[in-house]
Protein backbone atom coordinates (compact mmCIF):
# COMPACT_ATOMS: atom_id res chain seq x y z
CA UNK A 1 0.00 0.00 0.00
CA UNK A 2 1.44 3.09 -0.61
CA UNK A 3 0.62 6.15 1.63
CA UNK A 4 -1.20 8.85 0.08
CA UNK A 5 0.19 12.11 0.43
CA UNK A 6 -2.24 14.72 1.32
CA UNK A 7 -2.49 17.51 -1.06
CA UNK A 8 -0.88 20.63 -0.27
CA UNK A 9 -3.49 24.17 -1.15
CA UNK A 10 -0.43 26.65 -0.71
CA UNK A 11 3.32 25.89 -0.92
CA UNK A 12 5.60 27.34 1.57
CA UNK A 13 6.55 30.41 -0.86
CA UNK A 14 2.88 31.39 -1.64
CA UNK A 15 2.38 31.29 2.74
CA UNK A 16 5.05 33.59 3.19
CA UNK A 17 3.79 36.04 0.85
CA UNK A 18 0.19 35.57 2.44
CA UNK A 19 1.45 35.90 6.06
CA UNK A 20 3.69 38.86 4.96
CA UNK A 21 0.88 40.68 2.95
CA UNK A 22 -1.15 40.70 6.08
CA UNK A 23 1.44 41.72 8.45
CA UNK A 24 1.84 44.85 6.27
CA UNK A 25 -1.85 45.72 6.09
CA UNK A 26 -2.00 45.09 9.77
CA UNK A 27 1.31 47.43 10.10
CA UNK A 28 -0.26 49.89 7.61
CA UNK A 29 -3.26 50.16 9.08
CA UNK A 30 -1.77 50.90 12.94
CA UNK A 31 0.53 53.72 11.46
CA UNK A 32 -2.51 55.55 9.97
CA UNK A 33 -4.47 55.18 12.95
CA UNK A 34 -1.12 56.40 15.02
CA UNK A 35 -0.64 59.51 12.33
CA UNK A 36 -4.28 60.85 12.60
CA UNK A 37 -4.36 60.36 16.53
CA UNK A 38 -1.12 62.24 16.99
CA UNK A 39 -2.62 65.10 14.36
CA UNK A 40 -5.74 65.59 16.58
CA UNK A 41 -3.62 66.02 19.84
CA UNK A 42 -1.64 68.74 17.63
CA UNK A 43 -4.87 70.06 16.18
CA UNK A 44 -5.97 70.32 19.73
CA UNK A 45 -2.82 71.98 20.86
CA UNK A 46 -3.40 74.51 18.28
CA UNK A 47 -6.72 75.49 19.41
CA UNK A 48 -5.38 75.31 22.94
CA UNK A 49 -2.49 78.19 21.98
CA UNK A 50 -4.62 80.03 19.50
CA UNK A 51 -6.92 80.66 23.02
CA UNK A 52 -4.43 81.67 24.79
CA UNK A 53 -2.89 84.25 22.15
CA UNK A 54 -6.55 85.35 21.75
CA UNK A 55 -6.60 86.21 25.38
CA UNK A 56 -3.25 87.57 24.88
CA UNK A 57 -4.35 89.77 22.23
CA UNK A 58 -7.51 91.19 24.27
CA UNK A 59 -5.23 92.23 27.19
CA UNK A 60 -3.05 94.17 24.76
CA UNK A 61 -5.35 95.41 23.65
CA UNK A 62 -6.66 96.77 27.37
CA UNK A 63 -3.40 98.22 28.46
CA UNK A 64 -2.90 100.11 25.31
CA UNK A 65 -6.58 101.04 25.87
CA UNK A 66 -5.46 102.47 29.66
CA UNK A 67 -2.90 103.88 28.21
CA UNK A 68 -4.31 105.84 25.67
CA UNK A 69 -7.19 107.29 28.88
CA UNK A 70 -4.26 107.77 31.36
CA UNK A 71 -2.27 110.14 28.70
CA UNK A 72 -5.42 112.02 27.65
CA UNK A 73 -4.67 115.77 27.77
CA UNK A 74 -7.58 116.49 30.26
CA UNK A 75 -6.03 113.35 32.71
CA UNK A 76 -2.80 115.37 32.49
CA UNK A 77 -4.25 118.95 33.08
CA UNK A 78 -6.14 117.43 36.44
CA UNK A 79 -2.72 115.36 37.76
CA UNK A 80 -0.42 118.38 37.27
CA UNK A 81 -2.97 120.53 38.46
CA UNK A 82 -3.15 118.41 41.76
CA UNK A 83 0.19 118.26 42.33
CA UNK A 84 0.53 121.62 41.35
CA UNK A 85 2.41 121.53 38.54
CA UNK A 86 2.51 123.92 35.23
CA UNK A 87 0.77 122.26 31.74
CA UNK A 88 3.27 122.40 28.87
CA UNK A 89 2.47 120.18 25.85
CA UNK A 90 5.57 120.43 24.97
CA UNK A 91 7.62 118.25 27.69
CA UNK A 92 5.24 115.42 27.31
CA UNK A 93 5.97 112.68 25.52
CA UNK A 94 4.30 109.10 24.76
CA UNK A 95 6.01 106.04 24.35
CA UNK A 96 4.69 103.68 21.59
């Protein structure tokens, strides 16, 4: 009797390639999902500094704002005139 030698579907070759075609899908497919998470926490970061420049921005803007009321020619007249002081326009001087 002979032995009857079971039939083979895939050789050893065409498993490799199989087994190493899904590996690199799976490996694919893990990066991409690694990329986009890691450019959401950026995105996020972003919004997070874009706030905070925002705010930045608005309390600039306030000081210059102050600024602007605290060198006002009538705020000037009523400090020197409590101190008692002389006006002259022409020793003040503003600092942009």
């Amino acid at each position: 009797m002979k032995k009857s030698k079971k039939k083979r579907f895939f050789s050893k070759l065409e498993r490799f390639l199989y087994q190493f075609f899904i590996v690199t899908i799976v490996l694919l497919i893990v990066g991409i999902v690694c990329n986009e998470t890691t450019l959401a926490r950026m995105n996020l970061d972003i919004q997070k500094l874009d706030s905070e420049v925002e705010k930045q921005r608005k309390r600039i803007e306030s000081l210059n704002m102050k600024i602007d009321e605290m060198t006002a020619l009538d705020n000037l007249k009523e400090i020197s005139e409590r101190y008692g002081l002389d006006y002259h326009s022409e020793n003040i001087k503003t600092i942009d």
